[in-house]
Protein backbone atom coordinates (compact mmCIF):
# COMPACT_ATOMS: atom_id res chain seq x y z
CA UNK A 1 70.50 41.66 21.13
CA UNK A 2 68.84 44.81 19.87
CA UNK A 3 67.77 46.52 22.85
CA UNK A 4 70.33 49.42 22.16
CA UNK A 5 69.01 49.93 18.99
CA UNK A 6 65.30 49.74 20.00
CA UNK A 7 66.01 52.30 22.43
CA UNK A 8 67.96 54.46 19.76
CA UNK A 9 65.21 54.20 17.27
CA UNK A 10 62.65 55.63 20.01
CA UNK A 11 64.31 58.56 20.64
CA UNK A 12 65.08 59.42 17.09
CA UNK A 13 61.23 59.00 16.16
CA UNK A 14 60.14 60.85 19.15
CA UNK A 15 62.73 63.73 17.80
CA UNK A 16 60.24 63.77 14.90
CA UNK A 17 62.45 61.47 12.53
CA UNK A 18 61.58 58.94 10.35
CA UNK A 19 63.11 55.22 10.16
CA UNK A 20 64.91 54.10 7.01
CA UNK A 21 63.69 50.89 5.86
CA UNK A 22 67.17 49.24 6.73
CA UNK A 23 66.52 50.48 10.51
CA UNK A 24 62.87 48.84 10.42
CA UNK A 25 64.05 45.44 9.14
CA UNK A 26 66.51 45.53 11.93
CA UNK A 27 63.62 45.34 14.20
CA UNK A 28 62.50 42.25 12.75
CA UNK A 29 65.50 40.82 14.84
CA UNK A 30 63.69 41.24 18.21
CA UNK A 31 63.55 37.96 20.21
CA UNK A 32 60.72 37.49 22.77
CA UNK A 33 62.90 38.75 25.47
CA UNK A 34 63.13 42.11 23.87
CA UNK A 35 59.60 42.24 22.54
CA UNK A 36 58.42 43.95 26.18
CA UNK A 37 61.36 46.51 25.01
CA UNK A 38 59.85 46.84 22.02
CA UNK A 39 56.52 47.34 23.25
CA UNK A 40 57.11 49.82 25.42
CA UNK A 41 59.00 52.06 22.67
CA UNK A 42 56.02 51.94 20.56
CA UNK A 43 53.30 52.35 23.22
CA UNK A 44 55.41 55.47 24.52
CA UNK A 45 55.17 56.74 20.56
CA UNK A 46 51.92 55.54 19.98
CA UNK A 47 51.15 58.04 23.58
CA UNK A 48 53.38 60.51 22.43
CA UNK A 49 51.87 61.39 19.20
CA UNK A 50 48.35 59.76 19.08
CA UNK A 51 47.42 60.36 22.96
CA UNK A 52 45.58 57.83 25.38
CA UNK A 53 41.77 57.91 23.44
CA UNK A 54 40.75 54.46 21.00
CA UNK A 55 38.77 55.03 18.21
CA UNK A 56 36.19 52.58 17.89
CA UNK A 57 34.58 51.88 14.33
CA UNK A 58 31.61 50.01 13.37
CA UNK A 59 31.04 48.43 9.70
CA UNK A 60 28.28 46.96 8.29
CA UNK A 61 27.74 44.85 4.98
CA UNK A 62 25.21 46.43 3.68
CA UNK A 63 25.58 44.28 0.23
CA UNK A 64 27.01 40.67 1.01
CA UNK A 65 28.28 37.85 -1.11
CA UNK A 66 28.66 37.13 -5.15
CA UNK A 67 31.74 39.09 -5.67
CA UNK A 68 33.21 38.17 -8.40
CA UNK A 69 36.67 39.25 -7.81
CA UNK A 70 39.05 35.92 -6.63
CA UNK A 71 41.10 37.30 -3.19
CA UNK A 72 41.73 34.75 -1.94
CA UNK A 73 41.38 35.31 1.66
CA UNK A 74 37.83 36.61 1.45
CA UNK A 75 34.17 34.16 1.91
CA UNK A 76 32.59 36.67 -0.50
CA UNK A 77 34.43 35.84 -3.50
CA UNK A 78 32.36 33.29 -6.01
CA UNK A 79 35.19 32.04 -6.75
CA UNK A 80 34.88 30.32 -3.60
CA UNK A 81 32.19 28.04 -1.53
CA UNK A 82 31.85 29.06 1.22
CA UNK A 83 28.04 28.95 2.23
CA UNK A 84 27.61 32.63 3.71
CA UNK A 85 24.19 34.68 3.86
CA UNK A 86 24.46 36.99 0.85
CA UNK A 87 22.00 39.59 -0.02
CA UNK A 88 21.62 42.67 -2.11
CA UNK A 89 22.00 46.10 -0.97
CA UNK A 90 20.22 46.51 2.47
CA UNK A 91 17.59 49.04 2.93
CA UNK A 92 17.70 52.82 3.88
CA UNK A 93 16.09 52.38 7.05
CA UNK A 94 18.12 49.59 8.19
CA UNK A 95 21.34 51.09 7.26
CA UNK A 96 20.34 53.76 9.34
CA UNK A 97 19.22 51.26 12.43
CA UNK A 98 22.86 49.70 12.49
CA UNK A 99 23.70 53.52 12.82
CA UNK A 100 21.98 53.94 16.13
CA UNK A 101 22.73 50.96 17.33
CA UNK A 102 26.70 51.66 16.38
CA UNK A 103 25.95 55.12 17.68
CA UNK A 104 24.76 53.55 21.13
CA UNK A 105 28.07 51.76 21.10
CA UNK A 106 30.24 54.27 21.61
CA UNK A 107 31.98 53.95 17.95
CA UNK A 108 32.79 57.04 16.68
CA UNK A 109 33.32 56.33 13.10
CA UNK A 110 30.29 53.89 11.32
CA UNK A 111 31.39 52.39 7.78
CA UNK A 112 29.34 51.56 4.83
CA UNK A 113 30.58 47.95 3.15
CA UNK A 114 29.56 46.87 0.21
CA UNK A 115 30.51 43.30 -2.08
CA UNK A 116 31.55 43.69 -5.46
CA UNK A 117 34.88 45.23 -7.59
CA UNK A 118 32.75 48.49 -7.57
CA UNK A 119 29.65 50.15 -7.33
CA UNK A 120 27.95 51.50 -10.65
CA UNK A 121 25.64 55.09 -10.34
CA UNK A 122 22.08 54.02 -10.37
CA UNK A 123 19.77 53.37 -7.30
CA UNK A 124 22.51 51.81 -5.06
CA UNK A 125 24.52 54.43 -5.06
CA UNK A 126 22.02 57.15 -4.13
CA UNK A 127 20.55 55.22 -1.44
CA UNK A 128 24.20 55.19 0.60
CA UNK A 129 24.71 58.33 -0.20
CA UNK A 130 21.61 59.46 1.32
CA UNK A 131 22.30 57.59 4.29
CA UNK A 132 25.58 59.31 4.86
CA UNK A 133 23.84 62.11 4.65
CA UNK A 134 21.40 61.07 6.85
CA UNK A 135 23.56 60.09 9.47
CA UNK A 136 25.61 63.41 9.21
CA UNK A 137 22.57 65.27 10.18
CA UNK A 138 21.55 62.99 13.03
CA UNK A 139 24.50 61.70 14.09
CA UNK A 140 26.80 64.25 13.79
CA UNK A 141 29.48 62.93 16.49
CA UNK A 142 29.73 60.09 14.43
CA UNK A 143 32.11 60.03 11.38
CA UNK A 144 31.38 58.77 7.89
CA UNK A 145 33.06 56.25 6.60
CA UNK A 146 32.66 53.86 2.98
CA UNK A 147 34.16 50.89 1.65
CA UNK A 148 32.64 50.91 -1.84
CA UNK A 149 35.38 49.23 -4.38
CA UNK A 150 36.73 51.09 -7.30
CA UNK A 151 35.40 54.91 -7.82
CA UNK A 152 35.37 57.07 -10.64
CA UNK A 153 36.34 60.58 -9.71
CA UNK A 154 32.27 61.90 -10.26
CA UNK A 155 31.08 59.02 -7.82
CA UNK A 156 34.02 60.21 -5.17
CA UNK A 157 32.98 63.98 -5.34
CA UNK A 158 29.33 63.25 -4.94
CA UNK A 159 29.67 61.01 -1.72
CA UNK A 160 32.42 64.00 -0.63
CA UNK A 161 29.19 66.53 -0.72
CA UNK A 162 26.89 64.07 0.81
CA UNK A 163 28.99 63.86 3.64
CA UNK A 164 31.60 61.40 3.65
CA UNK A 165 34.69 61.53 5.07
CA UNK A 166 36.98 58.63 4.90
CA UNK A 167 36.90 55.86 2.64
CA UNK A 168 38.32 52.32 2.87
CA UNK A 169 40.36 50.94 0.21
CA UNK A 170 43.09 48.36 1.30
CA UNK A 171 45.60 47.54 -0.99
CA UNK A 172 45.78 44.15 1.62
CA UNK A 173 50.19 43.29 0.51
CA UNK A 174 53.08 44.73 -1.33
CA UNK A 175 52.77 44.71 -5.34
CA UNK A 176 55.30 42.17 -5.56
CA UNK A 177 52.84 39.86 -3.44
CA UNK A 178 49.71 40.62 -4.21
CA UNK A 179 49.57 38.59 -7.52
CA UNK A 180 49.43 35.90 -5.20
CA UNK A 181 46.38 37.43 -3.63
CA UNK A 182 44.39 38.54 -6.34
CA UNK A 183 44.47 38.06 -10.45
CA UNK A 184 40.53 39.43 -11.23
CA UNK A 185 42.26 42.65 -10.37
CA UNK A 186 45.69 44.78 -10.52
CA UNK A 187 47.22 46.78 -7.65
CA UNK A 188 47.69 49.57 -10.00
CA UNK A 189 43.65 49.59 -9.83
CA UNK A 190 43.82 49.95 -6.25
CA UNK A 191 46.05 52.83 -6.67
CA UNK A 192 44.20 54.58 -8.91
CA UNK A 193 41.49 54.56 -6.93
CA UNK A 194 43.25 56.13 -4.08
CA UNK A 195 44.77 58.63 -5.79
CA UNK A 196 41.70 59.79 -6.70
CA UNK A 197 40.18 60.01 -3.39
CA UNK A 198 43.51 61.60 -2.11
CA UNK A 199 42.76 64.66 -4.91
CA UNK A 200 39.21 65.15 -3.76
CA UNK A 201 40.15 65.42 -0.41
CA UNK A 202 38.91 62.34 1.29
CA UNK A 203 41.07 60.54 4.12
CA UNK A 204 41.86 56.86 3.17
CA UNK A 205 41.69 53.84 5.58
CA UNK A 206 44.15 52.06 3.46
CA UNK A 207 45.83 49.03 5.02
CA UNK A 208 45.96 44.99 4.47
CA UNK A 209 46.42 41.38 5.94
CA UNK A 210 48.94 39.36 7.45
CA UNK A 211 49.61 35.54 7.41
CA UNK A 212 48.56 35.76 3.31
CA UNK A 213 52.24 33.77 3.16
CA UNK A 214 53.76 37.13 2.92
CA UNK A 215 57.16 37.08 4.51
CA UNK A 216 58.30 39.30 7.34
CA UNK A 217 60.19 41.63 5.05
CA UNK A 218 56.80 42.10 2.83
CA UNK A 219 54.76 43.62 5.47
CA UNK A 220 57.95 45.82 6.50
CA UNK A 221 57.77 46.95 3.39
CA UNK A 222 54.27 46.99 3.00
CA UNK A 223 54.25 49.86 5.91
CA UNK A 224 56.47 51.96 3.77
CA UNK A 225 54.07 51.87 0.69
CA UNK A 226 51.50 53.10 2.99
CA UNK A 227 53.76 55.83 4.37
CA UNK A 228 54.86 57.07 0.88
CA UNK A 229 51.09 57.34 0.26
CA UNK A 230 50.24 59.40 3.12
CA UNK A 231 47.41 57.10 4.26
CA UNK A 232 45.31 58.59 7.39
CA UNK A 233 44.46 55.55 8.89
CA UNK A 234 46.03 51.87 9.08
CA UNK A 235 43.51 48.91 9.01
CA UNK A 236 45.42 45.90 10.07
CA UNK A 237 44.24 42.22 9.95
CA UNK A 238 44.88 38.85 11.07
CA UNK A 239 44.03 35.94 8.49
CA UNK A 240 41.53 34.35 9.48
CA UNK A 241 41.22 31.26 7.25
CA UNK A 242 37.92 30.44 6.55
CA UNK A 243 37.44 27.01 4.86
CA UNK A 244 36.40 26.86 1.28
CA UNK A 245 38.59 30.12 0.72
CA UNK A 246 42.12 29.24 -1.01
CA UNK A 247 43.88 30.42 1.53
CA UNK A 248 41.48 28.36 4.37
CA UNK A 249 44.73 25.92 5.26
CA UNK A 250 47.02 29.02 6.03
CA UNK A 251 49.16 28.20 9.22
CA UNK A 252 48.18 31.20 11.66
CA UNK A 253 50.88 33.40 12.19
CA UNK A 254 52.30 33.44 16.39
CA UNK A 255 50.49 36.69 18.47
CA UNK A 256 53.76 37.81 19.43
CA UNK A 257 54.74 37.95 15.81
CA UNK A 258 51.98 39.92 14.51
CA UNK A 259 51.91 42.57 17.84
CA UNK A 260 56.07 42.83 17.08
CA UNK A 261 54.60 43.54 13.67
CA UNK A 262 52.05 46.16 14.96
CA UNK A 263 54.85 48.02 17.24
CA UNK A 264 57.27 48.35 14.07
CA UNK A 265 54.28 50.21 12.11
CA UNK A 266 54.01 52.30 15.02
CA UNK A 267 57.79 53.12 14.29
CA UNK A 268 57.38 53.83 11.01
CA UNK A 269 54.27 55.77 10.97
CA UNK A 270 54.25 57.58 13.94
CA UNK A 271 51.45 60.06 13.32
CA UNK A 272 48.95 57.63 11.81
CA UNK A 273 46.29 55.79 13.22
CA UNK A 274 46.84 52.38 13.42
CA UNK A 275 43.18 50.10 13.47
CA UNK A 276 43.23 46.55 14.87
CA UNK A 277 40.50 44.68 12.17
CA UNK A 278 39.50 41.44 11.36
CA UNK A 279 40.60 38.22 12.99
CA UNK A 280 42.58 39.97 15.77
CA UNK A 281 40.30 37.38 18.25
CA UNK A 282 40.85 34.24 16.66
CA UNK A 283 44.34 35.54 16.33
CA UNK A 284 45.18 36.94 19.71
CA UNK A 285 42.41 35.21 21.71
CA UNK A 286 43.52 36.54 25.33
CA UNK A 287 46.53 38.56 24.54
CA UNK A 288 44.51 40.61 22.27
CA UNK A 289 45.31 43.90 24.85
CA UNK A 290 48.29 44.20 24.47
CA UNK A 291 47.72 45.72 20.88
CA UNK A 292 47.37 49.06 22.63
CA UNK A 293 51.00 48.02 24.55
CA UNK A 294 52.00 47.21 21.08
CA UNK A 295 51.03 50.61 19.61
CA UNK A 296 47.60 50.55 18.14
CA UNK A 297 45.04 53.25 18.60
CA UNK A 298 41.72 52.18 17.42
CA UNK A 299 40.19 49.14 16.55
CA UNK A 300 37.17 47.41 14.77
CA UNK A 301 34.11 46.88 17.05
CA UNK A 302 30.99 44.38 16.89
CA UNK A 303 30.80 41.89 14.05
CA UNK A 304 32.58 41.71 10.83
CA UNK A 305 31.64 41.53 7.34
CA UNK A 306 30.91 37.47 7.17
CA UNK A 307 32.09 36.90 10.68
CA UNK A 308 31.25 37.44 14.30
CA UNK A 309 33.38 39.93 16.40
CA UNK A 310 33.40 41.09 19.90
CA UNK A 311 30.45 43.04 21.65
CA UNK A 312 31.19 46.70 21.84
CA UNK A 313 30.85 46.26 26.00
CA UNK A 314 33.76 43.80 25.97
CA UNK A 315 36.08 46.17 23.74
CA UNK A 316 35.02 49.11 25.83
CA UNK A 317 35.79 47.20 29.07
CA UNK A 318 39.06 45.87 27.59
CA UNK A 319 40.22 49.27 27.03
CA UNK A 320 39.39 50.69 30.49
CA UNK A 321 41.62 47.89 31.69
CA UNK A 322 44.18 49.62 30.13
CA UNK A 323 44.02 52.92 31.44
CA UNK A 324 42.97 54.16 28.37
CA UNK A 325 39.87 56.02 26.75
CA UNK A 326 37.21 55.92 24.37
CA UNK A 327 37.10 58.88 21.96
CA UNK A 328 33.76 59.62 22.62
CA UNK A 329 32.79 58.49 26.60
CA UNK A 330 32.02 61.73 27.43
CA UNK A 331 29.34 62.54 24.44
């Protein structure tokens, strides 16, 4: 029994200390019994620190499909065969109609996704960036966010003066797993990457997946690589397997191991914003609350990249159940 220790850990996070990696991997030990225990430590953190308000973020894939990197969780690889929708970059005006609509929603961040390894200078690139400039002057309640691939330092400073303000770039494992994950690309390229967005000045959404066949101890660990890199915001998802992937006969992992995992990030990373993503319904299905009991503060609304999600009604009503708010209700 670790209730003692669960308890002990609380208080010494809540004193404004951080957890070893030893005391995090303790945690691991929790039984169902003392999840609740758990739970409750990390929703009191999550309140401490973070407050009572979800962020709710909108993405859209503007550019879909005929990537050729090989993850091998992901539909839009052509690697795999899959049979999604894919298109070339969207246009202008309906980047900015997925805005309003998003907008409408309640979200108060909207995200820019794109296919690919990267995104070269050239048309492309000036049409998003005019769009996140566009939506900073009429939307200006609603932050900017980008998940373009790999950036060279000139691309990241010109979206930074059009406007944007975070970028996603998820490293998705630990380096020790993510061979396993990915060969078309290194994790030292993901680094890179962030580092330069970090020295520009522009907050990175920087998290990963679990059920890859990562153990338990790899996604401890993984929350300490984030930490050392001072990420702003967690983006944490649930495999969801989808068939002609190579990882489309994963077991799913159990819900209560994947919210344990979610209340041991909020542990660890205290001050951070922790974002429930992709496949937290097929995942969850009806205990997909208790993610805010668990220690999350914001989540992914709408569809997904490839897949379909929840409407932004049912989020907003599923958060009102519990007692919490939206970040921007009163706008």
């Amino acid at each position: 029994m670790i209730t003692q220790k669960i308890e002990e850990l609380k208080q010494k996070v809540l004193a404004g200390d951080d957890l070893t990696l030893r005391e995090a991997q303790e945690l691991l030990a929790a039984d169902k019994d003392e999840l609740p225990r758990l739970f409750a430590a990390a929703q009191n953190i999550s309140r401490h620190f973070r407050g009572n308000k979800i962020s709710l973020c909108s993405i859209t894939s503007a550019k879909t499909g005929q990537c050729p990197e090989d993850c091998g969780f992901c539909s839009q690889s052509s690697h795999h065969n899959t049979n999604i929708a894919t298109h070339p970059l969207i246009s202008l005006q309906e980047i900015l109609a997925r805005v309003k609509a998003a907008f409408y929603d309640k979200a108060d961040r909207f995200c820019i996704v794109i296919s690919g390894r990267g995104i070269e200078s050239g048309q492309e690139f000036e049409t998003i960036c005019q769009a996140i400039s566009l939506i900073k002057e009429r939307y200006p309640q609603l932050k900017r966010d980008a998940s373009l691939g790999s950036l060279d330092e000139n691309m990241a400073l010109r979206l930074k003066r059009a406007g944007l303000q975070r970028y996603n770039h998820n490293l998705e494992t630990t380096q020790r797993f993510f061979p396993y994950v990915c060969t078309t690309h290194t994790y030292d390229d993901r680094l890179k990457t962030i580092r330069i967005l970090k020295k520009i000045g522009i907050e990175i959404c920087c998290g990963g997946i679990f059920g890859l066949g990562e153990t338990a101890e790899d996604r401890i660990d993984f929350a300490f690589i984030l930490k050392e890199l001072d990420v702003d915001c967690l983006p944490l998802n649930f495999l969801n397997p989808i068939p002609g992937t190579r990882f489309a006969g994963n077991s799913p992992l159990e819900p209560e191991e994947l919210l344990k995992t979610v209340a041991i990030y909020r542990l660890i990373l205290p001050k951070k914003e922790i974002r429930i993503c992709g496949g937290r319904q097929r995942n969850l299905g009806e205990l997909q609350s208790e993610i805010f009991s668990a220690g999350a503060d914001a989540i992914l609304t709408g569809n997904y990249l490839t897949t379909q999600g929840t409407p932004a009604e049912e989020d907003i009503e599923m958060i009102h159940r519990q007692g919490l708010e939206i970040k921007r209700e009163d706008d």
